[in-house]
Protein backbone atom coordinates (compact mmCIF):
# COMPACT_ATOMS: atom_id res chain seq x y z
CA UNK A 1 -21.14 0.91 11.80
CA UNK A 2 -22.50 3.94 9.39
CA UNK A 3 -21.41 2.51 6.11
CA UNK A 4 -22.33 4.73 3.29
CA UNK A 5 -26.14 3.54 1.68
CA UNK A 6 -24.46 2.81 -1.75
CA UNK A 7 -21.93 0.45 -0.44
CA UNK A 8 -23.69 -2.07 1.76
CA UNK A 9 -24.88 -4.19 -1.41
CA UNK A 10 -21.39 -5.16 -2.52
CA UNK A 11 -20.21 -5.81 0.49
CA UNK A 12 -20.48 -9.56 0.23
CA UNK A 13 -18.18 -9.22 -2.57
CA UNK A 14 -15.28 -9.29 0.10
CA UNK A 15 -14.04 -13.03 1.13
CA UNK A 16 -14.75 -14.14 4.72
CA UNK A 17 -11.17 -13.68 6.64
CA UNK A 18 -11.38 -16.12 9.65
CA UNK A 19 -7.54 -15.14 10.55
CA UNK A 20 -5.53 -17.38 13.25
CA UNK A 21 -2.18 -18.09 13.19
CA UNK A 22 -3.71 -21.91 12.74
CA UNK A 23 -5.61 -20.77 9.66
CA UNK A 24 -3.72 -18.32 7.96
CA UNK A 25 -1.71 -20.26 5.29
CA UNK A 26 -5.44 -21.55 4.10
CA UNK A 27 -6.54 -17.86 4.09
CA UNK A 28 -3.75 -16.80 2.52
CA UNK A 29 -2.93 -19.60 -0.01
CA UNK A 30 -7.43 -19.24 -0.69
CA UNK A 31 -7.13 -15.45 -1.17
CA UNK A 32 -3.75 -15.48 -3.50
CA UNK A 33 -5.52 -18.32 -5.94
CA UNK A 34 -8.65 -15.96 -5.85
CA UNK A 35 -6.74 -12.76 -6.69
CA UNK A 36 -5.03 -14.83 -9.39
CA UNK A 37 -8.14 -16.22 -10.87
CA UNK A 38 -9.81 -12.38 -10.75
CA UNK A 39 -6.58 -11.08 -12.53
CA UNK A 40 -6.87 -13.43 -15.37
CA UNK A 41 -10.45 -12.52 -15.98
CA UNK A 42 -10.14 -8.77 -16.29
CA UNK A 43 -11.11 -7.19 -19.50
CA UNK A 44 -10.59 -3.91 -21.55
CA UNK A 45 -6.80 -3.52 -20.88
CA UNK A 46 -5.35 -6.14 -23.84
CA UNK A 47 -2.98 -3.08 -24.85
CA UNK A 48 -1.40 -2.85 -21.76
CA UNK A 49 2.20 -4.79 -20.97
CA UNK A 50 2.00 -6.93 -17.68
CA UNK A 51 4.88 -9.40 -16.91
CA UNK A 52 6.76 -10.78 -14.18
CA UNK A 53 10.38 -9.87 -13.49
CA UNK A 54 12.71 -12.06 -10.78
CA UNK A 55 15.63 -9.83 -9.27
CA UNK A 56 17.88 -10.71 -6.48
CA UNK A 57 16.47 -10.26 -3.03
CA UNK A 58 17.61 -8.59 -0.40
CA UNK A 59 21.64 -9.27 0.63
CA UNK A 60 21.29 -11.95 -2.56
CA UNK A 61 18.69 -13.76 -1.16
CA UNK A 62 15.69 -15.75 -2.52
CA UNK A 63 14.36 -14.33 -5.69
CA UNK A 64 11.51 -11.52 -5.29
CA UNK A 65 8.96 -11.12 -7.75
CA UNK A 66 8.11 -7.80 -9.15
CA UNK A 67 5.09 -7.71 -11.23
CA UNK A 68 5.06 -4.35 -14.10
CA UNK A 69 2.25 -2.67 -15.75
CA UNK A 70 2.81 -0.92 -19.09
CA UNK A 71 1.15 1.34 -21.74
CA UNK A 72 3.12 0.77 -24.69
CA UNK A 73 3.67 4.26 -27.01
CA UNK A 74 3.93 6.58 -24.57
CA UNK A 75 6.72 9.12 -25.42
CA UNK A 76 9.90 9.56 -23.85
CA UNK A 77 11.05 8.52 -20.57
CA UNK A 78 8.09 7.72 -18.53
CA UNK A 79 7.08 8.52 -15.01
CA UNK A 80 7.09 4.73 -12.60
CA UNK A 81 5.26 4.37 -9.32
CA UNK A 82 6.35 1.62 -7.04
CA UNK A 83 3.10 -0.58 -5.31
CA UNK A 84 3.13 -2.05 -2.33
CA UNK A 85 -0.35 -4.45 -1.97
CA UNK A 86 -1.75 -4.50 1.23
CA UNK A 87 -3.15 -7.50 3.69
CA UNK A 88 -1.76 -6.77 6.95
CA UNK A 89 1.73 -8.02 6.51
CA UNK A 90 0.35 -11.27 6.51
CA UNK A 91 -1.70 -12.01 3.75
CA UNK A 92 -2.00 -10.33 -0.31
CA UNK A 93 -0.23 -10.44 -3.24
CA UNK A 94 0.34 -7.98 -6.52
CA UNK A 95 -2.95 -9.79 -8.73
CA UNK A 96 -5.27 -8.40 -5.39
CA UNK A 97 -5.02 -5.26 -7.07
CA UNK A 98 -4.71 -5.99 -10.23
CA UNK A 99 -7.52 -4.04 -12.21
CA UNK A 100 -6.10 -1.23 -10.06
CA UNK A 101 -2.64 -1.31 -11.09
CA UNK A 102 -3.55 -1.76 -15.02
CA UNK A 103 -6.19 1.60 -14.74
CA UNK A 104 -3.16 3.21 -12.97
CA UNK A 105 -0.77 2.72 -15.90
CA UNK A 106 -3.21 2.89 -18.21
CA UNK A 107 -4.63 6.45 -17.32
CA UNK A 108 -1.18 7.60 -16.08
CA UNK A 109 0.84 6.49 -18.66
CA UNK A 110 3.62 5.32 -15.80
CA UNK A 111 5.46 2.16 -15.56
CA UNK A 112 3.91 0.67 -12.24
CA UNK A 113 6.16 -1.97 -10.48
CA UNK A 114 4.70 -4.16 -8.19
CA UNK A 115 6.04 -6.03 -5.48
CA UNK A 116 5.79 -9.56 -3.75
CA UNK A 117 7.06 -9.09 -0.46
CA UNK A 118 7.73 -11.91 1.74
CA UNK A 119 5.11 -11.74 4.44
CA UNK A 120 4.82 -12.48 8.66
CA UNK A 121 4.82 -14.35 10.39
CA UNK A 122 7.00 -16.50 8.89
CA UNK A 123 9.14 -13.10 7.79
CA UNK A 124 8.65 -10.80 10.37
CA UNK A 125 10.32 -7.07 10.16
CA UNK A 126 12.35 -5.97 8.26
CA UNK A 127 11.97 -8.85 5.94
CA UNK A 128 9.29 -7.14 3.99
CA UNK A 129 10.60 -3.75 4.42
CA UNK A 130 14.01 -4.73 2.94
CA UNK A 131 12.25 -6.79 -0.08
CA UNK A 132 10.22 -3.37 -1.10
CA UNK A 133 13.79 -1.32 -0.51
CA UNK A 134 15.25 -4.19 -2.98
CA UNK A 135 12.79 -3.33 -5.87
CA UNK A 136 13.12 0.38 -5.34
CA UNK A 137 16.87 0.00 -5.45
CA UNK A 138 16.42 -2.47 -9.01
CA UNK A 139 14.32 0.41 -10.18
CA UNK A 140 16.97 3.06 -9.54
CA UNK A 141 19.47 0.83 -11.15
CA UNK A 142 18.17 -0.23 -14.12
CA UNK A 143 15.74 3.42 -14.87
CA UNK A 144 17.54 3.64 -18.45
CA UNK A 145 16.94 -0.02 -19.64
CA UNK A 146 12.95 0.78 -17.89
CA UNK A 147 12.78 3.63 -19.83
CA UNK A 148 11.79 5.62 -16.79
CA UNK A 149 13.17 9.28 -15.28
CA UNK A 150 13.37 8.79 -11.83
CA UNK A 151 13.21 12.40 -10.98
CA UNK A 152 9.37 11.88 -10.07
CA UNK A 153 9.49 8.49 -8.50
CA UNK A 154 6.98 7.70 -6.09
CA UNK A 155 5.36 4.85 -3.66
CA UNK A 156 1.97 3.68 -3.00
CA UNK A 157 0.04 1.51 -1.66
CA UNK A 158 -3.30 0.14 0.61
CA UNK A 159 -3.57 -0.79 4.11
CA UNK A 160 -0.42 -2.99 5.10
CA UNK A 161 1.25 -1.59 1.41
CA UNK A 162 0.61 2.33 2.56
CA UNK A 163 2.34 1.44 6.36
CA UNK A 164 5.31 -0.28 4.13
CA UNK A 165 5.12 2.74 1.77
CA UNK A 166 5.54 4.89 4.88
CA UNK A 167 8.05 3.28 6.21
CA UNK A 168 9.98 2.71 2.92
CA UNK A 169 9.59 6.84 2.52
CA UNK A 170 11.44 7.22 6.18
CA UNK A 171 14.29 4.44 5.34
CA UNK A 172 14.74 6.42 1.77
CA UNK A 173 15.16 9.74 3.40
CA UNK A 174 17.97 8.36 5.52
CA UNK A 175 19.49 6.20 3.10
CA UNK A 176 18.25 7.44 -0.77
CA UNK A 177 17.81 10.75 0.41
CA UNK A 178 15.65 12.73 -2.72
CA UNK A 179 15.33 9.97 -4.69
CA UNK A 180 11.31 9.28 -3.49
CA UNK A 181 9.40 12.51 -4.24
CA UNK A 182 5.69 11.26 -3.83
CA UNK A 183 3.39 9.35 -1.33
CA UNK A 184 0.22 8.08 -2.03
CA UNK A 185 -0.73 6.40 1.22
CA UNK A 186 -4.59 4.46 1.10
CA UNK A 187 -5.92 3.96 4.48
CA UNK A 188 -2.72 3.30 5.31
CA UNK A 189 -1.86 0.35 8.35
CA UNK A 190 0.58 3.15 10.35
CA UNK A 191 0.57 2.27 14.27
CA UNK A 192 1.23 -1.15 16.21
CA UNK A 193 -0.46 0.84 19.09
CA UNK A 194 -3.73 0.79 17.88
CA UNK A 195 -4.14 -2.91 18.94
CA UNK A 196 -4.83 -2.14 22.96
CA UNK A 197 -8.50 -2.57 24.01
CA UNK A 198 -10.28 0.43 24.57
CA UNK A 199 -11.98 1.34 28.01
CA UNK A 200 -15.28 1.84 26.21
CA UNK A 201 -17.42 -0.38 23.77
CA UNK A 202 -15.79 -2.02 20.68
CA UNK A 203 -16.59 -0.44 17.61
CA UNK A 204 -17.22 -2.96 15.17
CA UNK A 205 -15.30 -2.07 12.03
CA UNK A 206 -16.06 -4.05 8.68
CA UNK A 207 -13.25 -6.15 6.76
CA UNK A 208 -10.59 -5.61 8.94
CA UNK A 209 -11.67 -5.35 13.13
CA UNK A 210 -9.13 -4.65 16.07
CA UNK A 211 -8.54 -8.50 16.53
CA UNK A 212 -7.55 -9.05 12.96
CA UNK A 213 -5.47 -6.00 13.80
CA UNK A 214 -3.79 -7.09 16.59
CA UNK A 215 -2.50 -10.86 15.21
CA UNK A 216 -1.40 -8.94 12.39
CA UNK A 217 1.11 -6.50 14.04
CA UNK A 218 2.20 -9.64 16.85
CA UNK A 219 2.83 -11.70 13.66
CA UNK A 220 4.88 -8.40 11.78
CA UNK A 221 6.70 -7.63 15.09
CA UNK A 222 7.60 -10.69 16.30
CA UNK A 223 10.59 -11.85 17.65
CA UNK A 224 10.68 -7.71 18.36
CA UNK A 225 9.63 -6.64 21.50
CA UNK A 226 7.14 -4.02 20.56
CA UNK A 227 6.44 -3.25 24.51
CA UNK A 228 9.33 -0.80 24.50
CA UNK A 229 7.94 0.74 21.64
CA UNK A 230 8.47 -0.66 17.84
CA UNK A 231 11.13 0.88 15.73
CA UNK A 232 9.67 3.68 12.89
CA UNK A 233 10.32 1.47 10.02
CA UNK A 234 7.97 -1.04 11.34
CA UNK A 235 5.54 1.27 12.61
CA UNK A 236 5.55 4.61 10.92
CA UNK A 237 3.45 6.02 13.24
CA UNK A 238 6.41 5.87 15.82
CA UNK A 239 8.95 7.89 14.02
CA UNK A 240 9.95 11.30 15.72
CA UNK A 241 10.85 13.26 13.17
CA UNK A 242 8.89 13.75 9.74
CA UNK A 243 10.57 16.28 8.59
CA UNK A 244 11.92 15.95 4.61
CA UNK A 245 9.56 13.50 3.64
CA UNK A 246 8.08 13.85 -0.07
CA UNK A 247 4.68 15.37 -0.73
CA UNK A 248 1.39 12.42 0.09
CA UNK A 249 -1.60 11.93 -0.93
CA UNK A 250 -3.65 10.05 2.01
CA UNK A 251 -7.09 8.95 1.52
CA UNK A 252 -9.02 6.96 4.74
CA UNK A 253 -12.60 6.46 4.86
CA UNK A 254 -14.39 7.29 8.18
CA UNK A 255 -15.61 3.84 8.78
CA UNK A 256 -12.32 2.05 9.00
CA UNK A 257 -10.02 1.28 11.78
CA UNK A 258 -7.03 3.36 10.26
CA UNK A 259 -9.24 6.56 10.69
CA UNK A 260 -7.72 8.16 13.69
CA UNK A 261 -4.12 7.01 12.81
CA UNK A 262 -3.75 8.14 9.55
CA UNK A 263 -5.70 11.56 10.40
CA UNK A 264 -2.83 11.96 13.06
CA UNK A 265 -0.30 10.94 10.59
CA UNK A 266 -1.48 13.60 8.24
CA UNK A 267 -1.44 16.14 10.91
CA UNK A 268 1.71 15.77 12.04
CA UNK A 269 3.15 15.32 8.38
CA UNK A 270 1.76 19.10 8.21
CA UNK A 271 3.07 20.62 10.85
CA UNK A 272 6.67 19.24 9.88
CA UNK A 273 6.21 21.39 6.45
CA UNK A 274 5.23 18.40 4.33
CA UNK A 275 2.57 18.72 1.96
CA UNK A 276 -0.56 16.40 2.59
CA UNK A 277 -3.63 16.38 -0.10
CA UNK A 278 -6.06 14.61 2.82
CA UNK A 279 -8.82 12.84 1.52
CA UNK A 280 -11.72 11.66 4.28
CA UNK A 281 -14.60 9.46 2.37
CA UNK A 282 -17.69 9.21 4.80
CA UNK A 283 -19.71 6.27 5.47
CA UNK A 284 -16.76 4.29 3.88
CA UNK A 285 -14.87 0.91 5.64
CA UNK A 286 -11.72 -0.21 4.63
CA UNK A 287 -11.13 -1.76 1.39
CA UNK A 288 -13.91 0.40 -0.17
CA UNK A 289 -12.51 1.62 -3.23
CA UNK A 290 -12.61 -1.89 -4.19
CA UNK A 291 -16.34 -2.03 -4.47
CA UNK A 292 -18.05 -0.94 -7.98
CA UNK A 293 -20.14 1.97 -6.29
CA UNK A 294 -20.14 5.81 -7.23
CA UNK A 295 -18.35 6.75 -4.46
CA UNK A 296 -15.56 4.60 -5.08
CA UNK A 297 -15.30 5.52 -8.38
CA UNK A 298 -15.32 9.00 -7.52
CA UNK A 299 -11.95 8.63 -4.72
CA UNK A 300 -10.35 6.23 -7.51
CA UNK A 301 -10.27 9.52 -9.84
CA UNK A 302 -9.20 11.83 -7.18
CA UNK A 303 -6.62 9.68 -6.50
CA UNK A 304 -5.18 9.25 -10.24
CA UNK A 305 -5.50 12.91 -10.50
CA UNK A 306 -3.36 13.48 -7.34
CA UNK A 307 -0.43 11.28 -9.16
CA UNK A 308 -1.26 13.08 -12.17
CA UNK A 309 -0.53 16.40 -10.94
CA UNK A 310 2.71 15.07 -9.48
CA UNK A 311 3.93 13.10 -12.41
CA UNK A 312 3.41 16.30 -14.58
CA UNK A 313 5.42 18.91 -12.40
CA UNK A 314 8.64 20.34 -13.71
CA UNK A 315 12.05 18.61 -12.42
């Protein structure tokens, strides 16, 4: 690995993920009460409005959680970006990024609505495909009583959350077609293909490694039979045609698995006319902007001006 100088004293910050299908309730039940605990202790953003809404999942199923960020005062109907958290499909929750989602509404001025998917393997595709589709579709319905205008909605998210956001951008265009109008994609978790051993040495990738990878995707795909190739709302990466998607903003640093994927994803998203603001951090692994050095800093501001300028464009 060539991590960047400035990172490589906080990366010990990061939890140990010793991922099996035997250990991953601990891991994920150990990482949730962490998150939770971290969320709590977060300071300088009393003023904002954080609270937990319950709406009717998918086809009236169990309840799903949707956790919203606010800045009371701002004028008018405000702009509302949709988060998707990341964790492979298998792991996460909102509170893991918290401090981001309260700087986001804070700086923006949006309404940012999170949501608590149901994750794999125990709710493998489409269940947490359909549970972000369900929150987009309670934010279309209830965009008066938000006090939002949808006309500049848009999805994020990291890792697992930028494949869903993807994905949820492709289902849209078939199904809400010009209702989504902005991606903003962080080293986004795009192709079940990029699980196959290589013929050459194993790079060894920080945080998140091609084994960690490759549970992740059999737990997401599962009972589907990804050998014939997985369907484009699982795996992004797989759809044909990206034609009439909305604008993104990608950012993947050069040290992480995602690195060739997403840089493919981006290319192709330009030559099928859609606009891609294509942001490559060197020396940086996955999960980096989560770490309190410069250079994190700096790709956290490029990335809240990149909504900025789309929240602000005419209808």
């Amino acid at each position: 690995m060539s991590i960047a100088a400035e990172l490589l004293p906080f990366l010990d910050q990061f939890p140990a993920l010793d991922l099996s299908r035997e250990t991953l309730a601990q891991t994920r039940a150990e990482l949730n009460k962490l998150s939770k605990e971290a969320a709590g202790l977060i300071e300088g953003f009393d003023h904002l409005e954080v609270s937990d809404r319950f709406i009717a999942g998918p086809d009236g199923g169990a309840k799903l959680r949707l956790r919203l960020y606010s800045r009371p005062g701002v004028p008018g109907a405000r702009s509302c970006l949709l988060w998707i958290h990341g964790g492979g499909y298998i792991l996460g929750c909102p509170e893991m990024d918290e401090l981001h989602l309260r700087r986001m509404a804070d700086v923006l001025g949006c309404l940012v609505v999170a949501v608590d998917y149901r994750l794999a393997p125990e709710h493998p595709y489409p269940a947490g495909l359909d549970d972000c589709d369900a929150a987009l579709g309670w934010i279309l319905e209830n965009a008066e009583a938000l006090g939002i205008e949808t006309r500049s909605l848009a999805l994020g998210g990291g890792s697992a959350g930028g494949g869903l956001a993807a994905a949820l951008a492709l289902r849209a265009r078939e199904q809400r077609p010009g209702r989504i109008r902005y991606q903003c994609l962080i080293y986004p978790m795009l192709d079940h293909r990029n699980v196959a051993p290589g013929t050459g040495p194993a790079k060894d990738y920080f945080l998140w490694d091609l084994e960690k990878n490759r549970l992740a995707w059999d737990c997401y795909l599962a009972p589907n039979d990804p050998s014939g190739g997985a369907p484009p709302f699982a795996s992004p990466a797989r759809a044909e045609q990206l034609q009439g998607l909305p604008p993104a903003y990608l950012c993947v640093g050069k040290e992480d698995l995602f690195y060739e994927e997403s840089l493919e994803y981006a290319r192709r998203l330009r030559e099928s006319k859609v606009a891609v603001d294509l942001e490559i951090v060197p020396g940086a692994p996955h999960g980096f902007d989560k770490l309190p050095a410069p250079m994190s800093e700096q790709s956290l501001k490029r990335r809240l001006a990149a909504l900025a300028r789309h929240f602000a464009q005419p209808a």
